[in-house]
Every structure is written in C-alpha cells, then in structure tokens.
C-alpha atoms as a PDB file:
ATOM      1  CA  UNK A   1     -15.879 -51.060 -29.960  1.00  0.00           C
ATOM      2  CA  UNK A   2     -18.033 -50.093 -26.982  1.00  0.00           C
ATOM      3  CA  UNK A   3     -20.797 -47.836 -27.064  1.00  0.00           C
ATOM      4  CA  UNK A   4     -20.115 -45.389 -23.991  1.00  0.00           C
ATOM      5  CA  UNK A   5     -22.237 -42.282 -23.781  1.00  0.00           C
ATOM      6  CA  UNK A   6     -24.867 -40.255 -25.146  1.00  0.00           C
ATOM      7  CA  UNK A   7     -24.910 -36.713 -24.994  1.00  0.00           C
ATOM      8  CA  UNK A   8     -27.424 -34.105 -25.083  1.00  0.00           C
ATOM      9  CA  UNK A   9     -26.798 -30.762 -26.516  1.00  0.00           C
ATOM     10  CA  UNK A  10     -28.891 -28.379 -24.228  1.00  0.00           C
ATOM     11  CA  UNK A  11     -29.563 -24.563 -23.814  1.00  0.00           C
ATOM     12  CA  UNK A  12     -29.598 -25.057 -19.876  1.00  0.00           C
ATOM     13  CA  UNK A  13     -27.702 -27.763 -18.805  1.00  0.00           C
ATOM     14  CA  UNK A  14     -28.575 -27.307 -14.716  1.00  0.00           C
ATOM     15  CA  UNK A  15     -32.129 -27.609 -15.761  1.00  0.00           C
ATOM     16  CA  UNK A  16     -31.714 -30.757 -17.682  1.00  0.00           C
ATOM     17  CA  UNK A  17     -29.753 -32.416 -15.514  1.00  0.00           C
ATOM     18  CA  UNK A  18     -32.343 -31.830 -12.031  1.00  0.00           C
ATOM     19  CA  UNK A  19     -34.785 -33.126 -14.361  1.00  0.00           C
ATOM     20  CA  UNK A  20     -32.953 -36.393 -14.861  1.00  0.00           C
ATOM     21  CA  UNK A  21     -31.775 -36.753 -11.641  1.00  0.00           C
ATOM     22  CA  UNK A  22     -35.331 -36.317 -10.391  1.00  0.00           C
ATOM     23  CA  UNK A  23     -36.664 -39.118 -13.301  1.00  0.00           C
ATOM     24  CA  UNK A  24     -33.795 -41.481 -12.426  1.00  0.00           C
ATOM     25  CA  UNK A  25     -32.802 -41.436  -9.060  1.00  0.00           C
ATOM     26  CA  UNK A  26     -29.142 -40.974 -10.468  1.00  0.00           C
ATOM     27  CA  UNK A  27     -26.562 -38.063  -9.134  1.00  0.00           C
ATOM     28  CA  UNK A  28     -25.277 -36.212 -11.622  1.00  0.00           C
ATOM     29  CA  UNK A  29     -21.527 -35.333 -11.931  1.00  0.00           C
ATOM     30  CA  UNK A  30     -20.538 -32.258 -13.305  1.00  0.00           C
ATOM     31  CA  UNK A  31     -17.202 -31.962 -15.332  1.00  0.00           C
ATOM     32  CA  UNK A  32     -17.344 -28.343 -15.738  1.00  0.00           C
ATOM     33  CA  UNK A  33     -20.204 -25.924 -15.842  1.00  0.00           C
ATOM     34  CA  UNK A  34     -20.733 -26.478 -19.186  1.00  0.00           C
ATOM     35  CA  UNK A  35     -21.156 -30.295 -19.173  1.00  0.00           C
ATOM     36  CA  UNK A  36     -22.429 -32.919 -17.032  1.00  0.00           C
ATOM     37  CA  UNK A  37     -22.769 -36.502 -17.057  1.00  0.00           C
ATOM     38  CA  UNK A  38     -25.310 -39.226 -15.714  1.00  0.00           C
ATOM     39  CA  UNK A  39     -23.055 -42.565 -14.883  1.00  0.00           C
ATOM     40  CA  UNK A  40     -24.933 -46.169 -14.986  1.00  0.00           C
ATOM     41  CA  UNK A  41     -23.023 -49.193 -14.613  1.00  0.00           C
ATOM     42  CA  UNK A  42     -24.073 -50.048 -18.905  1.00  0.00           C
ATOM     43  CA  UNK A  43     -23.495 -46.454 -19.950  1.00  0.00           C
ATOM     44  CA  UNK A  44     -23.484 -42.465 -19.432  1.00  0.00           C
ATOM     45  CA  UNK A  45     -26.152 -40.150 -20.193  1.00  0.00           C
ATOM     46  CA  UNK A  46     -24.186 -36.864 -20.508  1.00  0.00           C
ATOM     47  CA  UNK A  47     -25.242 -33.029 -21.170  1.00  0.00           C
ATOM     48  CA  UNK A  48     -23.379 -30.415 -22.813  1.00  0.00           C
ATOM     49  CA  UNK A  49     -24.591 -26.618 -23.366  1.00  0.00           C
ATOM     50  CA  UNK A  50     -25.150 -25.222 -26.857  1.00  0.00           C
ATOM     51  CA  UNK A  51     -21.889 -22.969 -25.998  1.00  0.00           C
ATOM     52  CA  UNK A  52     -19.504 -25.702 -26.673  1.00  0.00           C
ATOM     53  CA  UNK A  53     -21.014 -26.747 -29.849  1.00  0.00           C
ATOM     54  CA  UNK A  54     -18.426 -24.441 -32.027  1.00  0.00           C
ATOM     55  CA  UNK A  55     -15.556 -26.623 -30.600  1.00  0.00           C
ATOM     56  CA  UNK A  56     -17.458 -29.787 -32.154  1.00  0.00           C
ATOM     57  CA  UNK A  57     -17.720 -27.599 -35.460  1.00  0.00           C
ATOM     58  CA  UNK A  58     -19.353 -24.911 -36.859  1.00  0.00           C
ATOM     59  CA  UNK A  59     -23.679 -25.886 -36.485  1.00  0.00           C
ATOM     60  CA  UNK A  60     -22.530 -29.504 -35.700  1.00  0.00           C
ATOM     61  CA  UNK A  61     -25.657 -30.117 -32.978  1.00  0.00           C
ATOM     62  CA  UNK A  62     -28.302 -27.726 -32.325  1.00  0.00           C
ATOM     63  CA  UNK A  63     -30.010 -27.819 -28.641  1.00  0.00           C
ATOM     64  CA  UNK A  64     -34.481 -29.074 -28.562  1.00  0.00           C
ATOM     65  CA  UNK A  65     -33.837 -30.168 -32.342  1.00  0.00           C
ATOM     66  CA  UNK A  66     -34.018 -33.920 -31.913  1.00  0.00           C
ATOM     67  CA  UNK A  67     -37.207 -36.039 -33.079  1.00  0.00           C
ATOM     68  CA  UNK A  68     -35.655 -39.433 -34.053  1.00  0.00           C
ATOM     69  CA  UNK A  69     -34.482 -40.646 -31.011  1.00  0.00           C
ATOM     70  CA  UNK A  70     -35.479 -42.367 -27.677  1.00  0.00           C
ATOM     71  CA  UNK A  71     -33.492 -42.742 -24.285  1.00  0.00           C
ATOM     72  CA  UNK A  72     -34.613 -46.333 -23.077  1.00  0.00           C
ATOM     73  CA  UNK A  73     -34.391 -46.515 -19.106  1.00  0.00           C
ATOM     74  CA  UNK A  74     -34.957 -49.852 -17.668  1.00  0.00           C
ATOM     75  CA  UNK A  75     -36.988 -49.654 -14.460  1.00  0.00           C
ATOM     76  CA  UNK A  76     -38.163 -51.964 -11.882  1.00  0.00           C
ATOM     77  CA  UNK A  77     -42.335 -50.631 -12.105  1.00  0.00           C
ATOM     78  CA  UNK A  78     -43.096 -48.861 -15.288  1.00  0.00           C
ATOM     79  CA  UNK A  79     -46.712 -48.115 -13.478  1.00  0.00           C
ATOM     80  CA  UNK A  80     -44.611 -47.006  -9.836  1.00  0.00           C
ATOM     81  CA  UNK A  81     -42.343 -44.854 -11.888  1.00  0.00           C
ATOM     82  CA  UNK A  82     -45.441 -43.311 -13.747  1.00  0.00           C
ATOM     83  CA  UNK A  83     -46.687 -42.480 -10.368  1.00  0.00           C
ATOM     84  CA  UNK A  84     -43.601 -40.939  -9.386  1.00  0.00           C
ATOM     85  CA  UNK A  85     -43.141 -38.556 -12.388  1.00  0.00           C
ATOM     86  CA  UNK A  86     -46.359 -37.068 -11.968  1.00  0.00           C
ATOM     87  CA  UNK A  87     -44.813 -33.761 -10.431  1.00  0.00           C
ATOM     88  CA  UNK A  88     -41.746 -34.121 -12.515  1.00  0.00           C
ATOM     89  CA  UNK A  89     -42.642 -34.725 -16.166  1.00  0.00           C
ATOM     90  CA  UNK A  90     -44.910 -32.040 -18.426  1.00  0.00           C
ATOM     91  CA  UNK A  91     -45.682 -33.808 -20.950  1.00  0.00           C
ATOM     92  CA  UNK A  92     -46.739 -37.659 -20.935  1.00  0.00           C
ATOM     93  CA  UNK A  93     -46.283 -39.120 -24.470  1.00  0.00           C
ATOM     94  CA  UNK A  94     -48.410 -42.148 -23.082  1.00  0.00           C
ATOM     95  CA  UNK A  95     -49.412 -43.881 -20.267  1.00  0.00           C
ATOM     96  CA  UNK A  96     -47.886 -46.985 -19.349  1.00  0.00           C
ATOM     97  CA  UNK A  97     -48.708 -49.212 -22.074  1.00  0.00           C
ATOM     98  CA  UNK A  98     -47.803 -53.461 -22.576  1.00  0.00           C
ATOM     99  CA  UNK A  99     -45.815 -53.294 -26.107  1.00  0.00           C
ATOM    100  CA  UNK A 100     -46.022 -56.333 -28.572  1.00  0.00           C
ATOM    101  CA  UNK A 101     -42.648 -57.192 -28.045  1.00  0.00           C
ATOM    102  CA  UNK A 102     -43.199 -57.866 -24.544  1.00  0.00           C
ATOM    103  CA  UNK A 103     -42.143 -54.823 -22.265  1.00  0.00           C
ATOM    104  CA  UNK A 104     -44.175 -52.559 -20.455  1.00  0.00           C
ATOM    105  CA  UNK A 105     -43.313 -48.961 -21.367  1.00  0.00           C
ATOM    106  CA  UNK A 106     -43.897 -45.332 -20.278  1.00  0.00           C
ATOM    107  CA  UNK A 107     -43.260 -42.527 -23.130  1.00  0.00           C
ATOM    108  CA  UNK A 108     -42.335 -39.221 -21.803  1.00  0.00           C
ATOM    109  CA  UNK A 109     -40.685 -35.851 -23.256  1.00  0.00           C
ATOM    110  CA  UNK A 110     -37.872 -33.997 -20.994  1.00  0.00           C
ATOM    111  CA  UNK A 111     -37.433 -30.618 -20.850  1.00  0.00           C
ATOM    112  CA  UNK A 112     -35.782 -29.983 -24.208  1.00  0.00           C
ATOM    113  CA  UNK A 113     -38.594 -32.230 -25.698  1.00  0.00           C
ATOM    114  CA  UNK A 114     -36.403 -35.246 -25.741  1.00  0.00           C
ATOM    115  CA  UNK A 115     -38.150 -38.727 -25.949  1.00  0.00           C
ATOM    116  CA  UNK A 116     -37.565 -41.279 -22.835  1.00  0.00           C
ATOM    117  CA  UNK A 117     -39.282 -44.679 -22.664  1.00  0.00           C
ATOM    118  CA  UNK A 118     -39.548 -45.676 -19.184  1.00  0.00           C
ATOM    119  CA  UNK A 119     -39.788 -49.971 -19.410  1.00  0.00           C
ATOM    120  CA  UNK A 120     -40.071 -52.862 -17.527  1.00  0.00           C
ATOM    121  CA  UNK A 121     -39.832 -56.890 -19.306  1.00  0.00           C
ATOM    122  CA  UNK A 122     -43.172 -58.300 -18.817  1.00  0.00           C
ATOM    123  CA  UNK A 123     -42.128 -61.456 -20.894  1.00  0.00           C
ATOM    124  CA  UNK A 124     -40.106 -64.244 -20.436  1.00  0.00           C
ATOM    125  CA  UNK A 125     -38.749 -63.145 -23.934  1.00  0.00           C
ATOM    126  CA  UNK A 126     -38.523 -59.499 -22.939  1.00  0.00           C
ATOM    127  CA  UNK A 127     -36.221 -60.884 -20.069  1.00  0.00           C
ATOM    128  CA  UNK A 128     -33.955 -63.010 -22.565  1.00  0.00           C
ATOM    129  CA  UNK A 129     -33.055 -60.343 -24.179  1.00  0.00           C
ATOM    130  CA  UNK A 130     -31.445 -58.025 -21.574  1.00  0.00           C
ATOM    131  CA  UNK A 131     -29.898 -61.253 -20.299  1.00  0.00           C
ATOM    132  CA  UNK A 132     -28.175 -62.165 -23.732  1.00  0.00           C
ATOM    133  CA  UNK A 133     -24.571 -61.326 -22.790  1.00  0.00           C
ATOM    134  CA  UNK A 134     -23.433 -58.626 -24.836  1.00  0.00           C
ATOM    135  CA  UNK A 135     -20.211 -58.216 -26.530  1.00  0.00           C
ATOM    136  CA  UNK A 136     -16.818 -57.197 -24.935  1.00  0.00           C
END
C-alpha cells in the first residue's frame, strides 16, 4: 500500500491553490476546474471544490471544517521560508520554533484555516529519520 495524496475539500479551489503555489514554490496542475493537484516527488497535495462532494456521498467532507490535521512541508530554512511568507500567510500559528524532537518548525493556517508546519532537521536524529528508507 502506498500513501499517494491528500486532498483538500475547498469552497474556492483557485484561491487555495495560488496560496500554495505561492508557500511552496510548486506549480499546480489542474485536472478540471473543479480539482487541482500539487505533485512532489513523495506525494500530491490535491484540492477539490465543495461541488463534487455529493459524488463522494451525501455530507461526506465539508470545506474550512478540519482541526485535527497538519500538512508537514520539509524546507531547506524554516527561518528563510518564514521570511518569505510574510506577504503570503494571514495568520502565523507560531514563529519558527526548535521542537524537542529535533526539527525546526514554522506553524501556519492557509486560507481555509488549514494547519501547515513548515520544518527543517536540526538534529542528527531529525536527519535519520527522513533518511530511514521507507517501504515499497
């Protein structure tokens, strides 16, 4: 099994999607006005409007509704990217912050209110772990 996308149920997918592009540096591709997808070489990041929700079945996702999960983005600078997202990002969850289990991270809300963690190893066992081959 192989984990291959996350989506995001939106009420304005164009505006979700400049706002990741902007964060991440990454082009978005769009499928169909209705859906759009953010490709990484370890996964997709993909957005889908509130108007296809009745083909996933009847109140099956509800758009700005999530407050369990975060979208983990590795970067190269967490304190560079927080510099960069000053003109992109409303709210700021927290600075860029050294965590106990050894990365530096930057907490930020999207659009929709969405959590992102912005982070960057700063250990040697921070770096272990996103070397640890993963399975097939």
């Amino acid at each position: 099994m192989q984990l291959t996308a996350t989506r995001i149920i939106t009420d304005d997918v164009d505006a979700l999607v400049a706002f990741y592009e902007t964060a991440t540096g990454i082009t978005g591709v769009r499928l169909h006005p209705l859906f759009a997808e953010l490709r990484t070489p370890f996964g997709t990041l993909a957005f889908a409007s509130t108007a296809t929700v009745p083909l996933l079945g009847e109140n099956a996702a509800e758009a700005r509704a999530n407050h369990s999960i975060i979208l983990d983005f590795l970067v190269d600078d967490v304190d560079a990217t927080y510099k960069a997202l000053q003109d992109v990002v409303e709210v700021f969850v927290n600075k860029p912050t050294d965590m106990p289990w050894g990365n530096r991270s930057l907490l930020v809300r999207d659009p929709d209110g969405n959590l992102i963690n912005f982070f960057t190893p700063i250990s040697e066992v921070a770096q272990a772990r996103l070397d640890t081959p993963r399975l097939p």
